[in-house]
PDB file of N, CA and C in Angstrom:
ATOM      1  N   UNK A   1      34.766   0.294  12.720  1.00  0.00           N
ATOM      2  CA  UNK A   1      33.827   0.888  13.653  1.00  0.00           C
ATOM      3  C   UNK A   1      32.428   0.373  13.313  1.00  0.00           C
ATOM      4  N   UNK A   2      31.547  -0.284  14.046  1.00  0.00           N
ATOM      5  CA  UNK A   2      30.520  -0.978  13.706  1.00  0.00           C
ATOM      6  C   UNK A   2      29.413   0.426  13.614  1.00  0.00           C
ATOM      7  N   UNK A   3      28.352   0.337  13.052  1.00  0.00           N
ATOM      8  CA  UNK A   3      27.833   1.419  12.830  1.00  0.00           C
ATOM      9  C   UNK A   3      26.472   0.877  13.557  1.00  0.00           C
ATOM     10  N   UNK A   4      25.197   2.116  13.868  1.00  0.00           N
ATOM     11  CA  UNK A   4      24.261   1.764  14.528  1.00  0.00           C
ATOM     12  C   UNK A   4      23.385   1.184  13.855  1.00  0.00           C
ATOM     13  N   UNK A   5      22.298   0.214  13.764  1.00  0.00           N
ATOM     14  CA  UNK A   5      21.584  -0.391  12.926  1.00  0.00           C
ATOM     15  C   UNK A   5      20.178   0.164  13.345  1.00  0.00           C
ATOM     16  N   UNK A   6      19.690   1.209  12.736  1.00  0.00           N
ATOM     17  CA  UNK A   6      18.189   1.592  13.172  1.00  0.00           C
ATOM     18  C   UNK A   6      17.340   0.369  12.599  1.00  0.00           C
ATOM     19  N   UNK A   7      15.726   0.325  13.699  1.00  0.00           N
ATOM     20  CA  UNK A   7      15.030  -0.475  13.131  1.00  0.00           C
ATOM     21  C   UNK A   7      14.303   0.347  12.102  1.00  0.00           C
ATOM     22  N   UNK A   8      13.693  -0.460  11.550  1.00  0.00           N
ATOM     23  CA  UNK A   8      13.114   0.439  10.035  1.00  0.00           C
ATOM     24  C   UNK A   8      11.393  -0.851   9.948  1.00  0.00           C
ATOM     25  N   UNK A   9      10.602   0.002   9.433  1.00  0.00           N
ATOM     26  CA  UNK A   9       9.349  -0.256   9.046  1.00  0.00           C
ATOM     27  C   UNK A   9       8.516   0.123   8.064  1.00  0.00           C
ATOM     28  N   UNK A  10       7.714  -0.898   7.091  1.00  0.00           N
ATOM     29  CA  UNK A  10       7.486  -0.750   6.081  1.00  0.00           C
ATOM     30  C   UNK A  10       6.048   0.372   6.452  1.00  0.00           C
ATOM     31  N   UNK A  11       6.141   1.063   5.316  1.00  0.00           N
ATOM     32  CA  UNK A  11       4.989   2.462   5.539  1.00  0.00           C
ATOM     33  C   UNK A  11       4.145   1.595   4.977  1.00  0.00           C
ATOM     34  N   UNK A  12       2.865   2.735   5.601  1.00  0.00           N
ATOM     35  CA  UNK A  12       1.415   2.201   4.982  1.00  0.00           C
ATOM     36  C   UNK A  12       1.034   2.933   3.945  1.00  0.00           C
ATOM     37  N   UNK A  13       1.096   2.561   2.659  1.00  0.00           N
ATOM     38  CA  UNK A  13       0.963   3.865   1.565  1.00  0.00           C
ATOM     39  C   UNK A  13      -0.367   4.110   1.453  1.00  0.00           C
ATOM     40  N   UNK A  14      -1.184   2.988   1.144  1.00  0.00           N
ATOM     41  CA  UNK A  14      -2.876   3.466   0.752  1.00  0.00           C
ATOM     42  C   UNK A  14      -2.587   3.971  -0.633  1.00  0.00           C
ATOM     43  N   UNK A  15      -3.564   4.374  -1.339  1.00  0.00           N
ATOM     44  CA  UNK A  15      -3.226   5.019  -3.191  1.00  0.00           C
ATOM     45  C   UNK A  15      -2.575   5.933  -3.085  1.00  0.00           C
ATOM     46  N   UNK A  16      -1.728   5.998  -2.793  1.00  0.00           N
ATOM     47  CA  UNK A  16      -0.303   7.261  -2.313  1.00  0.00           C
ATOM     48  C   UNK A  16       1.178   6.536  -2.829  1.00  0.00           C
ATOM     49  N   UNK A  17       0.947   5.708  -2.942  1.00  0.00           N
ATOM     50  CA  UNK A  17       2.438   4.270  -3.050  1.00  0.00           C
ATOM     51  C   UNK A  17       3.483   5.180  -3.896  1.00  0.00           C
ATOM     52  N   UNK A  18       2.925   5.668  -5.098  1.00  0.00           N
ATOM     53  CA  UNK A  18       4.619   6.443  -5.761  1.00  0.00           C
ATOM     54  C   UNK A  18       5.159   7.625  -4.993  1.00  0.00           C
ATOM     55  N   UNK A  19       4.154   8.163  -4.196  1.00  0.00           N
ATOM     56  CA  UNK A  19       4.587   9.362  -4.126  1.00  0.00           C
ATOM     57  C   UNK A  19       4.964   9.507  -2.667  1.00  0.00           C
ATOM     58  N   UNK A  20       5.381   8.135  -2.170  1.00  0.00           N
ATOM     59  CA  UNK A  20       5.904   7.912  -0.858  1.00  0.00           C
ATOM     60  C   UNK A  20       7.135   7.350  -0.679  1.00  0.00           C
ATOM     61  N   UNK A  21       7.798   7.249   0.383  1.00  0.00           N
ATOM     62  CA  UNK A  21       9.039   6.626   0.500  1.00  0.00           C
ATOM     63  C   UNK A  21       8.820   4.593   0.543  1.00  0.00           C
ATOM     64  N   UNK A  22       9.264   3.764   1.000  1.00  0.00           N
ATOM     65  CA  UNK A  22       9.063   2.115   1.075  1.00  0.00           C
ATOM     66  C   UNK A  22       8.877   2.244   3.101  1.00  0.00           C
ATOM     67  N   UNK A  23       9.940   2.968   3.455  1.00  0.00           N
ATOM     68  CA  UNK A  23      10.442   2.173   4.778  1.00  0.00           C
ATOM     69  C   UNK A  23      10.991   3.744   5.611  1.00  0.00           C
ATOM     70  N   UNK A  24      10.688   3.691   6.610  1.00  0.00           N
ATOM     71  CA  UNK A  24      10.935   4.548   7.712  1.00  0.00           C
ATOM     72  C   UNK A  24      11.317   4.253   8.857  1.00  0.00           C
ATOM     73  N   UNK A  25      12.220   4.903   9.568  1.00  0.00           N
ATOM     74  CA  UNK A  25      12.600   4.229  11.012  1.00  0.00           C
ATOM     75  C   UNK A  25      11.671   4.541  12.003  1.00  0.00           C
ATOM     76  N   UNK A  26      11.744   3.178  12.754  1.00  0.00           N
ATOM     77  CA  UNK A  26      10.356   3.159  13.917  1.00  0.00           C
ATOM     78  C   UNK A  26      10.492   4.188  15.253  1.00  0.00           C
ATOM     79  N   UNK A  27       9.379   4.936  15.114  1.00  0.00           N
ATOM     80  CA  UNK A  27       8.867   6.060  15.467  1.00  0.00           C
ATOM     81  C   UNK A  27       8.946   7.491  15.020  1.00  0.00           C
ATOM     82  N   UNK A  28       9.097   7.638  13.613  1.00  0.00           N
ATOM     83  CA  UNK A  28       8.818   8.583  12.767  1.00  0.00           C
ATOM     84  C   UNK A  28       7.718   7.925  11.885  1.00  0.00           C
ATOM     85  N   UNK A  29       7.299   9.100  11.269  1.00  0.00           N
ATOM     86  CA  UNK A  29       6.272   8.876   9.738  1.00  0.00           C
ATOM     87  C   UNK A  29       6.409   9.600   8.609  1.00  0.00           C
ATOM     88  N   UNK A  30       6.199   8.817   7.335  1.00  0.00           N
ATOM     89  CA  UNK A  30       6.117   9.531   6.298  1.00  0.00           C
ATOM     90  C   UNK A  30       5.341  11.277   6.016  1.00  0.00           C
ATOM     91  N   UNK A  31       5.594  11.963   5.547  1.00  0.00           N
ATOM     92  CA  UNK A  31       4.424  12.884   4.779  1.00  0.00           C
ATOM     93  C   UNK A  31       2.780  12.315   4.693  1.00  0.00           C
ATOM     94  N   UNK A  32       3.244  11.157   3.330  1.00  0.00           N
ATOM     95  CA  UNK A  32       1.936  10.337   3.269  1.00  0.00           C
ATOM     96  C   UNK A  32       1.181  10.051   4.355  1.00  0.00           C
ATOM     97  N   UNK A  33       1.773   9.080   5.338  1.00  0.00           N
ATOM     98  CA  UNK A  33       1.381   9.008   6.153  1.00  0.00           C
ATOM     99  C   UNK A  33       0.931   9.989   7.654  1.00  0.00           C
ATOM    100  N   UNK A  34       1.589  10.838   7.855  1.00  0.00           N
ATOM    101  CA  UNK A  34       0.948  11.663   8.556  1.00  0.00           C
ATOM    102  C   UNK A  34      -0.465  12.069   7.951  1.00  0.00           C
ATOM    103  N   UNK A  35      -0.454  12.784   7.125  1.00  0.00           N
ATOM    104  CA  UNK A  35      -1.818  13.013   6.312  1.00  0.00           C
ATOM    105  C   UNK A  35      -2.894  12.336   6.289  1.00  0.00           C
ATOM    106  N   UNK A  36      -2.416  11.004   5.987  1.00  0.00           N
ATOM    107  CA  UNK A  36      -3.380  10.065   5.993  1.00  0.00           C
ATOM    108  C   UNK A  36      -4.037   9.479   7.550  1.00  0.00           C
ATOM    109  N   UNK A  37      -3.124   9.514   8.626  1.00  0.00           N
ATOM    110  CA  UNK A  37      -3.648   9.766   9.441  1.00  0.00           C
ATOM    111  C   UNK A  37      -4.342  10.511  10.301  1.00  0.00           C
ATOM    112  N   UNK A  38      -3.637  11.743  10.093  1.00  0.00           N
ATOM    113  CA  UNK A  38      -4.438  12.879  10.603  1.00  0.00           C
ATOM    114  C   UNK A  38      -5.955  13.466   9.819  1.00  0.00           C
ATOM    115  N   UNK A  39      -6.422  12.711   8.987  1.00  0.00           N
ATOM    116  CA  UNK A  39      -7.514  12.592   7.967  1.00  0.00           C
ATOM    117  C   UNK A  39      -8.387  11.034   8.466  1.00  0.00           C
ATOM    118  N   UNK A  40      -7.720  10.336   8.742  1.00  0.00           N
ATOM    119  CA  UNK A  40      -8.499   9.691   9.216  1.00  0.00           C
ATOM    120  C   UNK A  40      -9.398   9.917  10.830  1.00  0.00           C
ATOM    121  N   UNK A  41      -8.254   9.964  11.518  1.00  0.00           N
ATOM    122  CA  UNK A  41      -8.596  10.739  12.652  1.00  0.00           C
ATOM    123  C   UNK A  41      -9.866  12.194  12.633  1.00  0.00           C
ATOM    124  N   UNK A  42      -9.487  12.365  11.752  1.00  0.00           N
ATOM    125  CA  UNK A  42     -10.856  13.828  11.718  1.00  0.00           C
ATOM    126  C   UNK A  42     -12.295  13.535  11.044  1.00  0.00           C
ATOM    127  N   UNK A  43     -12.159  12.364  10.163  1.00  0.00           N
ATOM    128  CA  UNK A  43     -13.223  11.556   9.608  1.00  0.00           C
ATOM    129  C   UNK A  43     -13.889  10.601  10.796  1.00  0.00           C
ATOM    130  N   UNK A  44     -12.944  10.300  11.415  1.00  0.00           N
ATOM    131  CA  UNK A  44     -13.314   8.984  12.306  1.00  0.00           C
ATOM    132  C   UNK A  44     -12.532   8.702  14.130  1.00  0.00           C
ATOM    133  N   UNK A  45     -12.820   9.751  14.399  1.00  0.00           N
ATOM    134  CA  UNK A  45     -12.411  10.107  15.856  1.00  0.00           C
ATOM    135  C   UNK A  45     -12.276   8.799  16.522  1.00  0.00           C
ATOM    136  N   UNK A  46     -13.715   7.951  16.727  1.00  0.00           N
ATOM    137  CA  UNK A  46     -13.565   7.199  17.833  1.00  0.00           C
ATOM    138  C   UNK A  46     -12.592   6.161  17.577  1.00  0.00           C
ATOM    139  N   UNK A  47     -13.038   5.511  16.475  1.00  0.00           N
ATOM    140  CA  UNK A  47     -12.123   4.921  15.349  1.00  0.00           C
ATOM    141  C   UNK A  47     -10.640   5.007  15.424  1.00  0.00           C
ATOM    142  N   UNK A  48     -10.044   6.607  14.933  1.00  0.00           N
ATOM    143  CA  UNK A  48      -8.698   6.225  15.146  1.00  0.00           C
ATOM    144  C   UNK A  48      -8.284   7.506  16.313  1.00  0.00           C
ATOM    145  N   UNK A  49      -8.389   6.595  17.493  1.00  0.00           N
ATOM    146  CA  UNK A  49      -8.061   6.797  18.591  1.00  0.00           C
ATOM    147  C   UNK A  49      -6.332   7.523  18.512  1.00  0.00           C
ATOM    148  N   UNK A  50      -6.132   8.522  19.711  1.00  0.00           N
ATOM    149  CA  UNK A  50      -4.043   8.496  19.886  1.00  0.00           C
ATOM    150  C   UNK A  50      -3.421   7.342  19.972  1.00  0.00           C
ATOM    151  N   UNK A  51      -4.417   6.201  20.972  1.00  0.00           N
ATOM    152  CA  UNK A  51      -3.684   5.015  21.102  1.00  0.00           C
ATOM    153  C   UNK A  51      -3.513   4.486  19.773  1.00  0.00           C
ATOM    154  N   UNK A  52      -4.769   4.522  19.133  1.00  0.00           N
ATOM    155  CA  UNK A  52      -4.734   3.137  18.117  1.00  0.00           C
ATOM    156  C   UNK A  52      -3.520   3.813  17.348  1.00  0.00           C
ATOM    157  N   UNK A  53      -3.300   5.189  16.834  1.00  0.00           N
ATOM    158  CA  UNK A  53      -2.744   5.914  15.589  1.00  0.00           C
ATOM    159  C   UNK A  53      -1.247   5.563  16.825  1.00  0.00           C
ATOM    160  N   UNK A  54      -0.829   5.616  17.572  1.00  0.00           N
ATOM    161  CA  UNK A  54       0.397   5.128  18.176  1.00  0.00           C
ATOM    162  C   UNK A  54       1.009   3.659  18.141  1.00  0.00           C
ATOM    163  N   UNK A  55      -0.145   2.885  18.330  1.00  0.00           N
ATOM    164  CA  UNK A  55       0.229   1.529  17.972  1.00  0.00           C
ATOM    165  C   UNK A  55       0.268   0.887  16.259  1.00  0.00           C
ATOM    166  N   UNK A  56      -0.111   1.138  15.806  1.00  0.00           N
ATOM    167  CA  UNK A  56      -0.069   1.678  14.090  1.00  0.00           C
ATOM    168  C   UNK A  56       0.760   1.987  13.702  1.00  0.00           C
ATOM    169  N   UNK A  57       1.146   3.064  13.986  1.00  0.00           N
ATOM    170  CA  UNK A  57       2.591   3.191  13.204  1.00  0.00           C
ATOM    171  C   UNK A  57       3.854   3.565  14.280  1.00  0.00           C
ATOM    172  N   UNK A  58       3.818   2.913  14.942  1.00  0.00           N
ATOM    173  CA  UNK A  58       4.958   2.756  16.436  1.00  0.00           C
ATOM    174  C   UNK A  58       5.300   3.786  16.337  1.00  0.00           C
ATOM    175  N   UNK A  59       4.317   4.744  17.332  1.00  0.00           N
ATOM    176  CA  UNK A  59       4.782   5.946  17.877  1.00  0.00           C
ATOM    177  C   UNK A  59       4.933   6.147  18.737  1.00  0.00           C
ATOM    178  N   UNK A  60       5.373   7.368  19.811  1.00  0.00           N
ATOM    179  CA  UNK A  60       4.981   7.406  21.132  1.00  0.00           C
ATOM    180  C   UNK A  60       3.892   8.053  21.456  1.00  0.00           C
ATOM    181  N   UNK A  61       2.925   8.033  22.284  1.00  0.00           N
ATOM    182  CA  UNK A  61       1.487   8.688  22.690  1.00  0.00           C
ATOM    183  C   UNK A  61       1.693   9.753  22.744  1.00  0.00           C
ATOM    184  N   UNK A  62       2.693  10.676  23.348  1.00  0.00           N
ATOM    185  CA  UNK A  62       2.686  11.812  23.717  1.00  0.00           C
ATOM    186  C   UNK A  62       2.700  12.665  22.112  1.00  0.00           C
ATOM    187  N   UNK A  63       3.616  12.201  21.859  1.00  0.00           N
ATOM    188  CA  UNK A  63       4.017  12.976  20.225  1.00  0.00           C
ATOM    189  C   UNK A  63       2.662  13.006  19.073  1.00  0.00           C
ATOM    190  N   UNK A  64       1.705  11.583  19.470  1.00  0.00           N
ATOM    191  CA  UNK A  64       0.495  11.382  18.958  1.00  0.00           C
ATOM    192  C   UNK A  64      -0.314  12.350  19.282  1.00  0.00           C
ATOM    193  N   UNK A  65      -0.553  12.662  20.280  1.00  0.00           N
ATOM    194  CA  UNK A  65      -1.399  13.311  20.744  1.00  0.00           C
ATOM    195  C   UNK A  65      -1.573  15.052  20.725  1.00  0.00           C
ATOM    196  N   UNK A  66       0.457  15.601  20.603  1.00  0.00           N
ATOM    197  CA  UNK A  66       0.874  16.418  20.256  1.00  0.00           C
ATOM    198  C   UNK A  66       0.746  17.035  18.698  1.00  0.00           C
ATOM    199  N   UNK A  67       0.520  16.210  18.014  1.00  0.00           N
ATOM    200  CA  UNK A  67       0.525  15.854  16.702  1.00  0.00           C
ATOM    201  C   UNK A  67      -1.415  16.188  15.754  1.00  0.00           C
ATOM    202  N   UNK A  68      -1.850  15.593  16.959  1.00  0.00           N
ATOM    203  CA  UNK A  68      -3.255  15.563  16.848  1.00  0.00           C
ATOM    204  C   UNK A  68      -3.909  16.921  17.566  1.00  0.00           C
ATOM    205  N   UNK A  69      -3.244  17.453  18.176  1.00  0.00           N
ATOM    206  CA  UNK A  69      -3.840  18.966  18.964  1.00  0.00           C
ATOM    207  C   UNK A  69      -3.397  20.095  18.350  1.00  0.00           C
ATOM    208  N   UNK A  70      -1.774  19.976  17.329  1.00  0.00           N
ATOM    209  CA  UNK A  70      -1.323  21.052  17.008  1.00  0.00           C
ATOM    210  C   UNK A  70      -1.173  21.056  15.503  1.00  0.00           C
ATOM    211  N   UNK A  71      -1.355  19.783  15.078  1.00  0.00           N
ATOM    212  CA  UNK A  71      -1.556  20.077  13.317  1.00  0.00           C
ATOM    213  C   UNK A  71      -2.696  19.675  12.909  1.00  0.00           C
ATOM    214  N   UNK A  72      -3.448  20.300  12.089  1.00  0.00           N
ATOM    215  CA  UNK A  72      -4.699  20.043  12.007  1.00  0.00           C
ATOM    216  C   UNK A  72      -5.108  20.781  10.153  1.00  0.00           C
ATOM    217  N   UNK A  73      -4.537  19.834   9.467  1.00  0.00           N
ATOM    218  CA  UNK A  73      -4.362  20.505   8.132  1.00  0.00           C
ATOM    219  C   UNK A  73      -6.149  20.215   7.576  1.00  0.00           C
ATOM    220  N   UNK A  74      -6.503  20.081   6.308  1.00  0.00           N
ATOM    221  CA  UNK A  74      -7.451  20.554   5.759  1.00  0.00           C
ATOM    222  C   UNK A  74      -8.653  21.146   6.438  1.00  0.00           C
ATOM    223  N   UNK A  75      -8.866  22.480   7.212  1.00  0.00           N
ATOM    224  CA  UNK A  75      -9.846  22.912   7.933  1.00  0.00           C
ATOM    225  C   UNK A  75      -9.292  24.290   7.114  1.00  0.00           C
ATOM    226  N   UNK A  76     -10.367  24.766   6.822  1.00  0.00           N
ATOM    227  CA  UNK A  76     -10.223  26.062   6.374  1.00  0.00           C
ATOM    228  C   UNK A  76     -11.064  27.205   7.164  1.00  0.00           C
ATOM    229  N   UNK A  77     -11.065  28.444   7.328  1.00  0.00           N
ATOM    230  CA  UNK A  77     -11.647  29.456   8.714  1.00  0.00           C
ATOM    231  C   UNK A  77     -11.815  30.542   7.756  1.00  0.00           C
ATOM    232  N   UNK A  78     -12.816  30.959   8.057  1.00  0.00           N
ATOM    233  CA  UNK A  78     -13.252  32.694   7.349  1.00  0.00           C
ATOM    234  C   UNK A  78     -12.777  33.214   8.345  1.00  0.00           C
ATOM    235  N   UNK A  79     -12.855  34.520   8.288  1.00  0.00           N
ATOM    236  CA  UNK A  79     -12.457  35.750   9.390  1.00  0.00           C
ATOM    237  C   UNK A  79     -14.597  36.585   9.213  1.00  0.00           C
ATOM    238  N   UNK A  80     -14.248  36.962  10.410  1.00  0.00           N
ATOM    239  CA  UNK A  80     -15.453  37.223  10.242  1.00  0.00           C
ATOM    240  C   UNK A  80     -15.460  38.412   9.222  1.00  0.00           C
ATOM    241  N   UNK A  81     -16.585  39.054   8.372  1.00  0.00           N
ATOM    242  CA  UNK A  81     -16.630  40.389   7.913  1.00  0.00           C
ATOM    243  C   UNK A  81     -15.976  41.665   8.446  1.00  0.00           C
ATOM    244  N   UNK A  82     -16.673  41.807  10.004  1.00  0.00           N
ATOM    245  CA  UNK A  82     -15.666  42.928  10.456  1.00  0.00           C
ATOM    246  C   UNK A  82     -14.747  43.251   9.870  1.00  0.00           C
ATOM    247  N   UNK A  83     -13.848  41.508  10.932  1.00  0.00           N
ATOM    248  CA  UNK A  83     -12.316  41.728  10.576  1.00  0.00           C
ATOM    249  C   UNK A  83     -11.552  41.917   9.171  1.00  0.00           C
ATOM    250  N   UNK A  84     -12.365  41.461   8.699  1.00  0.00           N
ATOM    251  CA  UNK A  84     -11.422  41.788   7.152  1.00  0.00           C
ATOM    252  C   UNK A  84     -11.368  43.466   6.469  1.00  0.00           C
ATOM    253  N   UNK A  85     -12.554  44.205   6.979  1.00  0.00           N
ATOM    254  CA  UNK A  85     -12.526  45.867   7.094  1.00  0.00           C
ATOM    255  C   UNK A  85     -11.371  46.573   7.366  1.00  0.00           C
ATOM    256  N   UNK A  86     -10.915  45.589   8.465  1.00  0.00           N
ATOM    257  CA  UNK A  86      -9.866  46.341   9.251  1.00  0.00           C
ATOM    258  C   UNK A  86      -8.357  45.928   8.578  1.00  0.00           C
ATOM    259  N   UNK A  87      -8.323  45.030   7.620  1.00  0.00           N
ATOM    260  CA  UNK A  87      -6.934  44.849   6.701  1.00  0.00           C
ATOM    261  C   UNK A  87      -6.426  45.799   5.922  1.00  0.00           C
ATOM    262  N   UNK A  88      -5.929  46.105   5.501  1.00  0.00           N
ATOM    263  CA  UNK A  88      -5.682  47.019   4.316  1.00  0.00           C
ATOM    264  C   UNK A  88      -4.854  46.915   3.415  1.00  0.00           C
ATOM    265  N   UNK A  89      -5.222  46.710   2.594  1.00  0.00           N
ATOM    266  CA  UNK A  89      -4.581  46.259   1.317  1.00  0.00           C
ATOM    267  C   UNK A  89      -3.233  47.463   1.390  1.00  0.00           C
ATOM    268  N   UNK A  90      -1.711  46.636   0.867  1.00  0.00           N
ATOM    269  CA  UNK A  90      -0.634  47.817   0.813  1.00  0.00           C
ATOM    270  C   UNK A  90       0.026  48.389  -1.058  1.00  0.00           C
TER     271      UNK A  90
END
């Protein structure tokens, strides 16, 4: 039974290299790499565009863009004063 042959693509590690995988199949991303993109992107908007971050690491736009509206890691948020009155410790 011949088996399916995914294409596969070498990741972009940046100073991340041990603590990443070598190779991923085209149109997924590493850990590393998500991070590293979604960090670049927040450093450098115009820069790394949905398109460009899609053509980069062969993604599809939609999922880019999905990706870029709904994960949005190192941002940290206070609650205002009020609200924290109203918690209560159990």
């Amino acid at each position: 039974v011949p088996c399916k042959h995914e294409e596969k693509r070498i990741t972009k590690l940046g100073q991340f290299e041990h603590l990443d995988i070598k190779k991923v199949t085209k149109g997924k991303i590493s850990i590393v790499e998500a991070l590293m993109l979604l960090n670049n992107h927040k450093l450098h908007p115009k820069i790394w565009t949905a398109e460009k971050i899609a053509v980069e690491y062969s993604l599809e736009l939609t999922e880019v863009n999905s990706l870029l509206e709904f994960f949005i890691p190192f941002t940290m948020k206070e609650f205002p004063k009020e609200t924290r009155k109203a918690i209560k410790p159990t």
